[in-house]
C-alpha atoms as a PDB file:
ATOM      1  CA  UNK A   1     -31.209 -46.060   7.443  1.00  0.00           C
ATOM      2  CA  UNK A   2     -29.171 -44.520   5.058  1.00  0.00           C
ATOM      3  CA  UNK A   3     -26.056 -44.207   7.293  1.00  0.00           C
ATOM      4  CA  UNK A   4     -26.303 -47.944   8.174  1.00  0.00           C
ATOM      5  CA  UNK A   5     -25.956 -49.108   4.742  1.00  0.00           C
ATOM      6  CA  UNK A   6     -23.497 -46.866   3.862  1.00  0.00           C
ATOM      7  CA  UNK A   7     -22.040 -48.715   6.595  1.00  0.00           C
ATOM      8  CA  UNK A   8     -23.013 -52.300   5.231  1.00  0.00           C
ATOM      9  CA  UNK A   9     -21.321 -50.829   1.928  1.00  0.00           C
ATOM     10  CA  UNK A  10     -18.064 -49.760   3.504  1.00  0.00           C
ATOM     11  CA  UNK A  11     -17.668 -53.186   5.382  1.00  0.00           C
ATOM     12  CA  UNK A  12     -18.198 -55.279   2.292  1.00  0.00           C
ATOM     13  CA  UNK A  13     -15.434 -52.930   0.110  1.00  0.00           C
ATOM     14  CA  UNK A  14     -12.791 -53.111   3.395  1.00  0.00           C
ATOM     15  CA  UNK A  15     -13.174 -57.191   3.143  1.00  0.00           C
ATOM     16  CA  UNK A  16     -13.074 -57.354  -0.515  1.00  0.00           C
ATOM     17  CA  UNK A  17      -9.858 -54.968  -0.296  1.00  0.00           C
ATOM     18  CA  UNK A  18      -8.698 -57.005   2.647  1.00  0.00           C
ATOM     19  CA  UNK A  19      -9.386 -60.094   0.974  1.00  0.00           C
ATOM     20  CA  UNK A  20      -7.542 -58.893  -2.015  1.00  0.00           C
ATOM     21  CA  UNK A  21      -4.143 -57.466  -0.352  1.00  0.00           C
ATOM     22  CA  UNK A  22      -4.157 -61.075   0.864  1.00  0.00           C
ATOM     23  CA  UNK A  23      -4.263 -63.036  -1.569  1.00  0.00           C
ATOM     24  CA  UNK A  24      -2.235 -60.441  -3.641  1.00  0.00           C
ATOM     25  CA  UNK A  25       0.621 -60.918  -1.291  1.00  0.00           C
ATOM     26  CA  UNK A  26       0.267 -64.694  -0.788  1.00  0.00           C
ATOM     27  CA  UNK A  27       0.957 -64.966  -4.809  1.00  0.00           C
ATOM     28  CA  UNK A  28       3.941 -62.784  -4.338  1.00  0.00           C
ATOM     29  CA  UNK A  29       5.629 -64.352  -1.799  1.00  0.00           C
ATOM     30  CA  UNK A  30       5.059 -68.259  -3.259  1.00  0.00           C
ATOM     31  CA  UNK A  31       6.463 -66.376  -6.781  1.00  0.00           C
ATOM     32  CA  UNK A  32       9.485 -65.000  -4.841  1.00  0.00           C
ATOM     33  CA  UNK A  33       9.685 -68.742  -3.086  1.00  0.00           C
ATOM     34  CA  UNK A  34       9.539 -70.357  -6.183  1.00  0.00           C
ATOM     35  CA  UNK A  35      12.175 -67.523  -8.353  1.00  0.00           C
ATOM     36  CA  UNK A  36      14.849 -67.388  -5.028  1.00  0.00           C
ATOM     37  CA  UNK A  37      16.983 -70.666  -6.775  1.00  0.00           C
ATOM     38  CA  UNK A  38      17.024 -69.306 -10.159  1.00  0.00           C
ATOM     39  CA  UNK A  39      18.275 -65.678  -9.496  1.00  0.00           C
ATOM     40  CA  UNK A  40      20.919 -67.423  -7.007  1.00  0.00           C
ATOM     41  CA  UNK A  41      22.446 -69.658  -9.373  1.00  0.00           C
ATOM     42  CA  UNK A  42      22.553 -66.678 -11.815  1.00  0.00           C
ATOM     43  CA  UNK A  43      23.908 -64.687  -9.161  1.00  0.00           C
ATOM     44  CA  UNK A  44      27.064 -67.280  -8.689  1.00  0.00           C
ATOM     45  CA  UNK A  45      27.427 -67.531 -12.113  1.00  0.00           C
ATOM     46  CA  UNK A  46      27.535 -63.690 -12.280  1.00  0.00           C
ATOM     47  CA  UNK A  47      30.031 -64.364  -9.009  1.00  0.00           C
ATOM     48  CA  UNK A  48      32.303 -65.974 -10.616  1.00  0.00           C
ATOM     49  CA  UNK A  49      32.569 -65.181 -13.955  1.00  0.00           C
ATOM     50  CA  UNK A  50      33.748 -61.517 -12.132  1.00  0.00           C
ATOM     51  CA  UNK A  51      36.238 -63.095  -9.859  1.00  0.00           C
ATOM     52  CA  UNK A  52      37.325 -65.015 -12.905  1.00  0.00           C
ATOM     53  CA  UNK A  53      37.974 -61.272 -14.691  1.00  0.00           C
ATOM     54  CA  UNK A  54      39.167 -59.964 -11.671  1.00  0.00           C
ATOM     55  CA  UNK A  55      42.333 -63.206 -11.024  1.00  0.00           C
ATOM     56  CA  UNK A  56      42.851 -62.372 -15.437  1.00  0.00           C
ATOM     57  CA  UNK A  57      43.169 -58.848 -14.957  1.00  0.00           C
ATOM     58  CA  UNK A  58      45.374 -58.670 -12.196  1.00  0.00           C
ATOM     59  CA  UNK A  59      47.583 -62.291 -12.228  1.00  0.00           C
ATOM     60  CA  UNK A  60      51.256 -61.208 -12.173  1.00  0.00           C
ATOM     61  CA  UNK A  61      53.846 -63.857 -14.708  1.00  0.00           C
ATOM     62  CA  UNK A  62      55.485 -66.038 -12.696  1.00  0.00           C
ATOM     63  CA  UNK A  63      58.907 -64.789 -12.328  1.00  0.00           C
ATOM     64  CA  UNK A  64      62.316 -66.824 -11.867  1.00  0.00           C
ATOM     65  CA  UNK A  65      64.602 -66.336  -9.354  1.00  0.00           C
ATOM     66  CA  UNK A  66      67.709 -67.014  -8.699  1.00  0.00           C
ATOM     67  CA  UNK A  67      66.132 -69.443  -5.976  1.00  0.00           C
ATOM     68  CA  UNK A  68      63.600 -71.058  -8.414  1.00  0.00           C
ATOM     69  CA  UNK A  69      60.590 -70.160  -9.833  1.00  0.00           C
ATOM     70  CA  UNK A  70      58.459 -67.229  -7.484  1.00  0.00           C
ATOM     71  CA  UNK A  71      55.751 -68.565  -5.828  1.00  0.00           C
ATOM     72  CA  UNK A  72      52.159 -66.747  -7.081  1.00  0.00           C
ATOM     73  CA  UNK A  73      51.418 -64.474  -3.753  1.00  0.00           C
ATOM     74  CA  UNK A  74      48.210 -66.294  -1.915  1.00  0.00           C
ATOM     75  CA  UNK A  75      46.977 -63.812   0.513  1.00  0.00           C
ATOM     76  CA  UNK A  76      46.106 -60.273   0.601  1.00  0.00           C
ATOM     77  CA  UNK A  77      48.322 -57.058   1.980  1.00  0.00           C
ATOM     78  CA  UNK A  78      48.081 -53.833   3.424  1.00  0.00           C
ATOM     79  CA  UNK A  79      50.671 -51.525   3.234  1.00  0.00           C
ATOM     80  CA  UNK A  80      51.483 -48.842   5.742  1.00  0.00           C
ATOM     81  CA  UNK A  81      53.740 -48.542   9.108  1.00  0.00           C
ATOM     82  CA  UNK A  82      53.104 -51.029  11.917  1.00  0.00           C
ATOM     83  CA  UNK A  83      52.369 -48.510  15.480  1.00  0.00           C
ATOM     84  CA  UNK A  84      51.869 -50.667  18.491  1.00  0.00           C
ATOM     85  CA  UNK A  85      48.518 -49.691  19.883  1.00  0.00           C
ATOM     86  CA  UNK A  86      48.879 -51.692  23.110  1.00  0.00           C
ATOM     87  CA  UNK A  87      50.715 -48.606  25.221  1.00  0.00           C
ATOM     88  CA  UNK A  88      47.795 -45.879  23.810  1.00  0.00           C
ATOM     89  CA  UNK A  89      45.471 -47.638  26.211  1.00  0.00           C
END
């Protein structure tokens, strides 16, 4: 008798903990749901506010040339030597 509601006991507590984790993680997620467009647009605001430090830090005067006025460099470099990989294969 006494193992059989200890039993009764311990199936009650798993569904109230069961029961709890559920709803627990349902209020989570719809808070997460709900937060997700606020902590993006402070994310791009965050974005570019950095790349706007970033282009202020790093912009280069426009110098003039003999040719006109040098044009602001658009893309991105790497240097190093150029090995042709084609006859390693």
């Amino acid at each position: 008798m006494r193992q059989i509601l200890i039993g009764v006991v311990t199936l009650i507590l798993g569904f109230f903990t069961l029961m709890f984790a559920a709803v627990f993680g349902l209020i989570v997620s719809i808070s997460a749901l709900i937060a997700k467009p606020f902590i993006m647009k402070k994310l791009r605001k965050v974005q570019a506010e950095q790349a706007n430090l970033y282009q202020q830090q790093h912009e280069q005067p426009i110098e003039q040339t003999p040719y006109g006025p040098k044009q602001r460099h658009q893309g991105q470099t790497i240097d190093g030597d150029y090995h042709d990989v084609t006859d390693n294969r």
